[in-house]
PDB file of N, CA and C in Angstrom:
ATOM      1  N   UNK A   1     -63.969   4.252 -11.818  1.00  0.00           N
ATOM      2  CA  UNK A   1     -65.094   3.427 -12.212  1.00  0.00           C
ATOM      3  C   UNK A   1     -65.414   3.721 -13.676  1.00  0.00           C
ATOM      4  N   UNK A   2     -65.484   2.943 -14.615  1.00  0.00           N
ATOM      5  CA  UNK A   2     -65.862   2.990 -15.863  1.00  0.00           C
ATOM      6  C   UNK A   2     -66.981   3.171 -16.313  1.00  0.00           C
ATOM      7  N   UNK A   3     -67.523   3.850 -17.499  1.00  0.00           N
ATOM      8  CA  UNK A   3     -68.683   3.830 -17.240  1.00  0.00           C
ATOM      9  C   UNK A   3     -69.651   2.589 -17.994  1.00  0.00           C
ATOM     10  N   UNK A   4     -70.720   2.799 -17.901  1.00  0.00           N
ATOM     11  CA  UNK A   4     -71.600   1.052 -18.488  1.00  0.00           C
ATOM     12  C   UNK A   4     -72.089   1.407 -19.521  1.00  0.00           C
ATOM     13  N   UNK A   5     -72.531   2.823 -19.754  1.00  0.00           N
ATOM     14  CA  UNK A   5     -73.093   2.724 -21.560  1.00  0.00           C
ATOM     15  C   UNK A   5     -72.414   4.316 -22.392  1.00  0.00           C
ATOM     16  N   UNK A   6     -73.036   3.915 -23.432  1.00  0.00           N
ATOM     17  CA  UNK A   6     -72.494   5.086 -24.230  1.00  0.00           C
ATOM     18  C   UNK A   6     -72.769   6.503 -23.755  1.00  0.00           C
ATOM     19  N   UNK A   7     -74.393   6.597 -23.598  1.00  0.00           N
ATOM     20  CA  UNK A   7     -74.890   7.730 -23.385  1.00  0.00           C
ATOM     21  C   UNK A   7     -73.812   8.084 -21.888  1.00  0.00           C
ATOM     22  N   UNK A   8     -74.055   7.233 -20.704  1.00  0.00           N
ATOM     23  CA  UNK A   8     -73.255   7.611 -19.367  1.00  0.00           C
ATOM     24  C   UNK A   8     -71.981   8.130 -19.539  1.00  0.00           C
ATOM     25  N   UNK A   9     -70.945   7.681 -20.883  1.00  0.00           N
ATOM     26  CA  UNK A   9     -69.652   8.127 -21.229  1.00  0.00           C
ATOM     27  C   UNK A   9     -69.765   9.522 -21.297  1.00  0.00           C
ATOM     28  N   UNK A  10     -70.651   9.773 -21.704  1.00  0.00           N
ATOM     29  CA  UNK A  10     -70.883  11.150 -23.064  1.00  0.00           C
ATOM     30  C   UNK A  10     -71.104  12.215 -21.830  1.00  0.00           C
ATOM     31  N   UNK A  11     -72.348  11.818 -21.075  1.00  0.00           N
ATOM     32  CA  UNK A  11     -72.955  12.700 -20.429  1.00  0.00           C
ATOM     33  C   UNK A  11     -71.573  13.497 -19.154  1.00  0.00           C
ATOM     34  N   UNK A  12     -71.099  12.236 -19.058  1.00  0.00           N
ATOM     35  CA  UNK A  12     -69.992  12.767 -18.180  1.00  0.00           C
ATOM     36  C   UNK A  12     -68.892  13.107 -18.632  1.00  0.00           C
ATOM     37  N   UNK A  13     -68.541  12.769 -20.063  1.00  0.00           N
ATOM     38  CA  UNK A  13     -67.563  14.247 -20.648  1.00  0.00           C
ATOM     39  C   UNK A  13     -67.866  15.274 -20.681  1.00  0.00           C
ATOM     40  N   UNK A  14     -69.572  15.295 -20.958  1.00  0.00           N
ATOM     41  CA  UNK A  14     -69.844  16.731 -20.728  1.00  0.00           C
ATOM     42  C   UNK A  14     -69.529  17.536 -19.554  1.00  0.00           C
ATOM     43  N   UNK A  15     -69.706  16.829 -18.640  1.00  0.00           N
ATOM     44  CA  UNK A  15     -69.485  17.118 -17.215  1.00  0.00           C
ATOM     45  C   UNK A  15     -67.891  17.574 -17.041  1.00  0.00           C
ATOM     46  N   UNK A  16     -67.557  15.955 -17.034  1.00  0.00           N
ATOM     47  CA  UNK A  16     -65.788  16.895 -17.216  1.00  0.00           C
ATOM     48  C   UNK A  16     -65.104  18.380 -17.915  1.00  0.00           C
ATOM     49  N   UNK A  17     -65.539  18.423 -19.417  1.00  0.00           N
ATOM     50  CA  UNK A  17     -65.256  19.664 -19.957  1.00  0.00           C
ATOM     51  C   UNK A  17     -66.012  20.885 -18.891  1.00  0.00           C
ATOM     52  N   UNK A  18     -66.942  20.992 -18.540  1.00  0.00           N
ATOM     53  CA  UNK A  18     -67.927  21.684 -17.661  1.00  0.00           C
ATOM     54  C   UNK A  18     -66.892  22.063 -16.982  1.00  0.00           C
ATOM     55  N   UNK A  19     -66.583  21.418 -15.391  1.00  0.00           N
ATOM     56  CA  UNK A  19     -65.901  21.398 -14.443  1.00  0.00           C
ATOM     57  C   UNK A  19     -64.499  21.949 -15.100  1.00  0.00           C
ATOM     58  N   UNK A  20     -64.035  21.791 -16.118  1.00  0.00           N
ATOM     59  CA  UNK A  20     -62.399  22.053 -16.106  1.00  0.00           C
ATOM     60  C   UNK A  20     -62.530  22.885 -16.571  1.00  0.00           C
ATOM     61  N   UNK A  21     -63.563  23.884 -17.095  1.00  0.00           N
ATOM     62  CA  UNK A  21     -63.777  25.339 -17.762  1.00  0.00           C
ATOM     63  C   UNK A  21     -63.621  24.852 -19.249  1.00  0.00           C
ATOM     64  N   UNK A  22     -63.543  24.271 -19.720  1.00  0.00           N
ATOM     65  CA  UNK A  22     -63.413  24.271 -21.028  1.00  0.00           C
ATOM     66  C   UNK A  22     -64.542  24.034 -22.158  1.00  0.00           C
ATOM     67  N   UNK A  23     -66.014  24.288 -21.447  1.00  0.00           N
ATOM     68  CA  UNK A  23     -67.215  24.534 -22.258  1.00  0.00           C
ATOM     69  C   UNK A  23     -67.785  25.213 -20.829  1.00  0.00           C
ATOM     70  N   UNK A  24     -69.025  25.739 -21.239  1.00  0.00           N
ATOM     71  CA  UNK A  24     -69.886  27.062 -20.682  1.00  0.00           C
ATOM     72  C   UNK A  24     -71.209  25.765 -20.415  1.00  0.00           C
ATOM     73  N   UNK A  25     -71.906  25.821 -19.558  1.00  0.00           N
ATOM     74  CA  UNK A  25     -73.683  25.559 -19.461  1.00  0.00           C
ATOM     75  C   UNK A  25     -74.494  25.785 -20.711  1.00  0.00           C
ATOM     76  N   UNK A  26     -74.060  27.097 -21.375  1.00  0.00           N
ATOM     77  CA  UNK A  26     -74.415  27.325 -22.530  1.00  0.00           C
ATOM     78  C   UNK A  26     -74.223  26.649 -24.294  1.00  0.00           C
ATOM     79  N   UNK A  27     -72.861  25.954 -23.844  1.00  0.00           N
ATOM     80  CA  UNK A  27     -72.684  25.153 -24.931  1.00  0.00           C
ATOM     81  C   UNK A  27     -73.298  24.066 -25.240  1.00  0.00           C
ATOM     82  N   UNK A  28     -73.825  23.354 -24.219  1.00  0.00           N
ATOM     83  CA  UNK A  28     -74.800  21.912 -24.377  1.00  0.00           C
ATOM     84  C   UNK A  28     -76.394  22.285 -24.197  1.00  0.00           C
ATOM     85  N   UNK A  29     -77.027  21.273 -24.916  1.00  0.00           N
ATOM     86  CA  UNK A  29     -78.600  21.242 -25.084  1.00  0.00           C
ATOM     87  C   UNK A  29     -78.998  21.421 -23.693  1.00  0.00           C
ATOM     88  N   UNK A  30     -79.916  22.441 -24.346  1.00  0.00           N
ATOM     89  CA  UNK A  30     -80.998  22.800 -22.286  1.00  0.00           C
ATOM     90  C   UNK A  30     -81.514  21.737 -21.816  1.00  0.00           C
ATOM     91  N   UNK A  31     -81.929  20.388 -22.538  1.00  0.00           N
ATOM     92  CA  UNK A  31     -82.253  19.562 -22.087  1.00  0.00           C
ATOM     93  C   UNK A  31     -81.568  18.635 -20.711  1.00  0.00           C
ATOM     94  N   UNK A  32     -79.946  19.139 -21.202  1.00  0.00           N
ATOM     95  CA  UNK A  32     -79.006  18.184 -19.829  1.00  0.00           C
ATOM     96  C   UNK A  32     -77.979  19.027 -19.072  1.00  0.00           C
ATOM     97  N   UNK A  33     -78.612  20.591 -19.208  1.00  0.00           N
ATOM     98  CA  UNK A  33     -77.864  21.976 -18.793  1.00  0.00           C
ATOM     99  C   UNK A  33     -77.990  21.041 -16.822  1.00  0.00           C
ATOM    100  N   UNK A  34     -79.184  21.482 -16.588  1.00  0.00           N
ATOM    101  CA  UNK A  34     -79.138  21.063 -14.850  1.00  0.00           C
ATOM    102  C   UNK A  34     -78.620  19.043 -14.300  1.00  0.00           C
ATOM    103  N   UNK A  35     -78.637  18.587 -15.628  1.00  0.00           N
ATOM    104  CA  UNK A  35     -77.868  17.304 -15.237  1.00  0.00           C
ATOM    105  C   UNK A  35     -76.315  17.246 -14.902  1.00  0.00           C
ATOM    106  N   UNK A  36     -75.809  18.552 -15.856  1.00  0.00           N
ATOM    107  CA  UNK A  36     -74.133  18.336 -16.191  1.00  0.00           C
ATOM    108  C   UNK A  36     -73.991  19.274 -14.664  1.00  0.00           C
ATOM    109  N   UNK A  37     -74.667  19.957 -14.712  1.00  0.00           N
ATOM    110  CA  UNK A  37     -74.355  21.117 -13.414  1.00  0.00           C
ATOM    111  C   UNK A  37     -74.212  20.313 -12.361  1.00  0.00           C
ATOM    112  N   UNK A  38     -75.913  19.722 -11.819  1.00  0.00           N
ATOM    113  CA  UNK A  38     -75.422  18.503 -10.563  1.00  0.00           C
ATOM    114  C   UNK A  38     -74.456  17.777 -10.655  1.00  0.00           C
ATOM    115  N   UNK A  39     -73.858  16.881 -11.572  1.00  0.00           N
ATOM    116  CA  UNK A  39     -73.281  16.237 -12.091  1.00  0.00           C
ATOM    117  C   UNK A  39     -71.716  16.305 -11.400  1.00  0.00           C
ATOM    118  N   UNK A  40     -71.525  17.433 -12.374  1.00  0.00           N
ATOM    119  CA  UNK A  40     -69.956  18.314 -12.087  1.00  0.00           C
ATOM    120  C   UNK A  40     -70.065  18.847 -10.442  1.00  0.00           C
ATOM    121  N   UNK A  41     -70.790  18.951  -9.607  1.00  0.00           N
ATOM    122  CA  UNK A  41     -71.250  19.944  -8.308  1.00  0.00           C
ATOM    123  C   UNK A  41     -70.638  18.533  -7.506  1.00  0.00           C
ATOM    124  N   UNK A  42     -70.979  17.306  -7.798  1.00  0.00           N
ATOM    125  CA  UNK A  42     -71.244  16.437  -6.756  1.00  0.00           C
ATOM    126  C   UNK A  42     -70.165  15.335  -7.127  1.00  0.00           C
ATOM    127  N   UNK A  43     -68.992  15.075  -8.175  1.00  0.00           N
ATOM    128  CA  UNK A  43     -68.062  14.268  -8.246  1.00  0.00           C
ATOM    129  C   UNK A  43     -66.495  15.235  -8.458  1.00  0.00           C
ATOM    130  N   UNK A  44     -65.487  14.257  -8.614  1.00  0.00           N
ATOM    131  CA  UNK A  44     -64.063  15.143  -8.355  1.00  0.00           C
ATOM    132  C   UNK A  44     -63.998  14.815  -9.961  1.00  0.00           C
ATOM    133  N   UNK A  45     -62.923  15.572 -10.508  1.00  0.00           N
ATOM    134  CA  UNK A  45     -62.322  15.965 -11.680  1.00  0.00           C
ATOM    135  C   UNK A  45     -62.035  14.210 -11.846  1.00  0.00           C
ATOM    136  N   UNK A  46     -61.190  13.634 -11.157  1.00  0.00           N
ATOM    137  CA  UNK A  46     -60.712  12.439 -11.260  1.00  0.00           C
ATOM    138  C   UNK A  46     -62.031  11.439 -11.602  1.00  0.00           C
ATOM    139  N   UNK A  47     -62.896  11.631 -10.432  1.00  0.00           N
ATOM    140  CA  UNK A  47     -63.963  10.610 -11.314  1.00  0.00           C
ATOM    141  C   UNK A  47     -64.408  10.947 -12.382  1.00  0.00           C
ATOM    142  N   UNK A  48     -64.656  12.166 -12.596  1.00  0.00           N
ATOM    143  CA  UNK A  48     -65.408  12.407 -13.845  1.00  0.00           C
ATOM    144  C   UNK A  48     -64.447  11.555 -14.850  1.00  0.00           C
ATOM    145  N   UNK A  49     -62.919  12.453 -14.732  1.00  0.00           N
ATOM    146  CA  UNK A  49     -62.275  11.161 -16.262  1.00  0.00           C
ATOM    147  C   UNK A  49     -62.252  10.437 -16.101  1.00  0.00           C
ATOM    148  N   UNK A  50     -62.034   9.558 -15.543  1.00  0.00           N
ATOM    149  CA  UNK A  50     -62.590   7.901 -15.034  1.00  0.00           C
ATOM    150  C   UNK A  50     -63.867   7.525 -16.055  1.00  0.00           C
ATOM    151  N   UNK A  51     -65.119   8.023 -15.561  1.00  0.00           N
ATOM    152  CA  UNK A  51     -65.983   7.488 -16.591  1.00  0.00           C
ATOM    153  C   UNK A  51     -65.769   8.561 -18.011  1.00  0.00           C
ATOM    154  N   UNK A  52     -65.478   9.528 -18.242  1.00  0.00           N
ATOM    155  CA  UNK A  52     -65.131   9.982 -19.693  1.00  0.00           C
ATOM    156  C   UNK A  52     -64.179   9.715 -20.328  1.00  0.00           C
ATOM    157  N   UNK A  53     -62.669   8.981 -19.799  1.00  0.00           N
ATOM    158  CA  UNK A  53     -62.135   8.097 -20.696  1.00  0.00           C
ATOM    159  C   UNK A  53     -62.504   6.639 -20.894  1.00  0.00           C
ATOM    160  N   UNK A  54     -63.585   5.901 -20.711  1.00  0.00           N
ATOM    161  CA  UNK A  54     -64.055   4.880 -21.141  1.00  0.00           C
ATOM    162  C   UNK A  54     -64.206   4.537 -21.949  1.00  0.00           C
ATOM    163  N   UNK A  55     -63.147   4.012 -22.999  1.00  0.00           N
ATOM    164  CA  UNK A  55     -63.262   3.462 -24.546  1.00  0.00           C
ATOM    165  C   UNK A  55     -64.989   2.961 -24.317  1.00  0.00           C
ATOM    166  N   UNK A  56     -65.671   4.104 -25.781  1.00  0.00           N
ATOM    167  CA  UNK A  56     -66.701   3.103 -26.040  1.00  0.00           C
ATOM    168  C   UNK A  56     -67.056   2.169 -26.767  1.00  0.00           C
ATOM    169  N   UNK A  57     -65.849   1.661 -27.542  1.00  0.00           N
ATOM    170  CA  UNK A  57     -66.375   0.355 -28.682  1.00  0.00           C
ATOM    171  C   UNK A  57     -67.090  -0.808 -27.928  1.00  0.00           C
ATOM    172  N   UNK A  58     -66.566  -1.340 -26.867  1.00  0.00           N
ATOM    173  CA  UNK A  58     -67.231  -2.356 -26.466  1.00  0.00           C
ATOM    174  C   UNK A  58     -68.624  -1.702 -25.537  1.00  0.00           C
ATOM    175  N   UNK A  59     -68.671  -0.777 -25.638  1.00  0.00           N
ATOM    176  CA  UNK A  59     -70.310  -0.187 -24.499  1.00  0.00           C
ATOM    177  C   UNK A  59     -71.535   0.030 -25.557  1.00  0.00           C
ATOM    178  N   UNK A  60     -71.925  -0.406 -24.586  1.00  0.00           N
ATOM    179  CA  UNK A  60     -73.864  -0.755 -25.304  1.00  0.00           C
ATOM    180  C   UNK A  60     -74.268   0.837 -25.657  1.00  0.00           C
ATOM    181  N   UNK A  61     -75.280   1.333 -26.457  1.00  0.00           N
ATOM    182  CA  UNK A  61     -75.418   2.473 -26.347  1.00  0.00           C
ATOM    183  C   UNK A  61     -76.193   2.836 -24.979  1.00  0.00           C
ATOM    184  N   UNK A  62     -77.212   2.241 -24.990  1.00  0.00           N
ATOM    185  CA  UNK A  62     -78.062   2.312 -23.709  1.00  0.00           C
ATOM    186  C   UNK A  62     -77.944   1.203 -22.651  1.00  0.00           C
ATOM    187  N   UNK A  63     -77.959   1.054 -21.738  1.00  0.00           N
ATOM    188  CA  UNK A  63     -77.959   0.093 -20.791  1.00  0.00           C
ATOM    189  C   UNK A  63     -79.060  -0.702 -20.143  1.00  0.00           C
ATOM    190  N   UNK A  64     -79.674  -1.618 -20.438  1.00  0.00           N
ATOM    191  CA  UNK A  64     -80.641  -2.191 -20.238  1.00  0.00           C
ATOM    192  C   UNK A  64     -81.258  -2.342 -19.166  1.00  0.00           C
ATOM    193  N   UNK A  65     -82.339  -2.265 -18.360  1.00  0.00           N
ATOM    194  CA  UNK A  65     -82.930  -2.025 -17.000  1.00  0.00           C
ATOM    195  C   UNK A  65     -82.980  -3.994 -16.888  1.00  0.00           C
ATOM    196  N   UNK A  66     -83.010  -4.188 -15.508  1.00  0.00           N
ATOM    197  CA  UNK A  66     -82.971  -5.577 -15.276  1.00  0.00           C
ATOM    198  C   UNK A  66     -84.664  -5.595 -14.747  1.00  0.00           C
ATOM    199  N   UNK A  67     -85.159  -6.820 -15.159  1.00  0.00           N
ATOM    200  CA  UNK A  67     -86.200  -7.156 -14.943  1.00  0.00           C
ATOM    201  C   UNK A  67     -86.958  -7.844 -13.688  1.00  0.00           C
TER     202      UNK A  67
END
């Protein structure tokens, strides 16, 4: 599944690097330390790259709430 905006790309590379050992909890802002943790806890390696290789040129930065 691809992901829909920029920030969602990002957040879940973080996640990916997380999960594959290749950054610490400590390397990202405390602000999204317990997001990347759930994050990585509750999807497989495979989804995660799924939405972290998502070319973002064509993705919105933010994704707009429907009204």
């Amino acid at each position: 599944m691809p992901a829909t905006s920029r920030k969602q790309r990002r957040l879940m590379g973080m996640a990916y690097a997380y999960k594959k050992g290749k950054r610490r909890l400590t390397d990202f802002p405390p602000s999204v330390r317990d997001e990347i943790k759930k994050i990585a806890s509750s999807m497989t390696l495979k989804q995660l790259r799924d939405f972290a290789k998502t070319p973002e040129k064509k993705l919105p930065v933010k994704k707009r709430r429907k009204k």
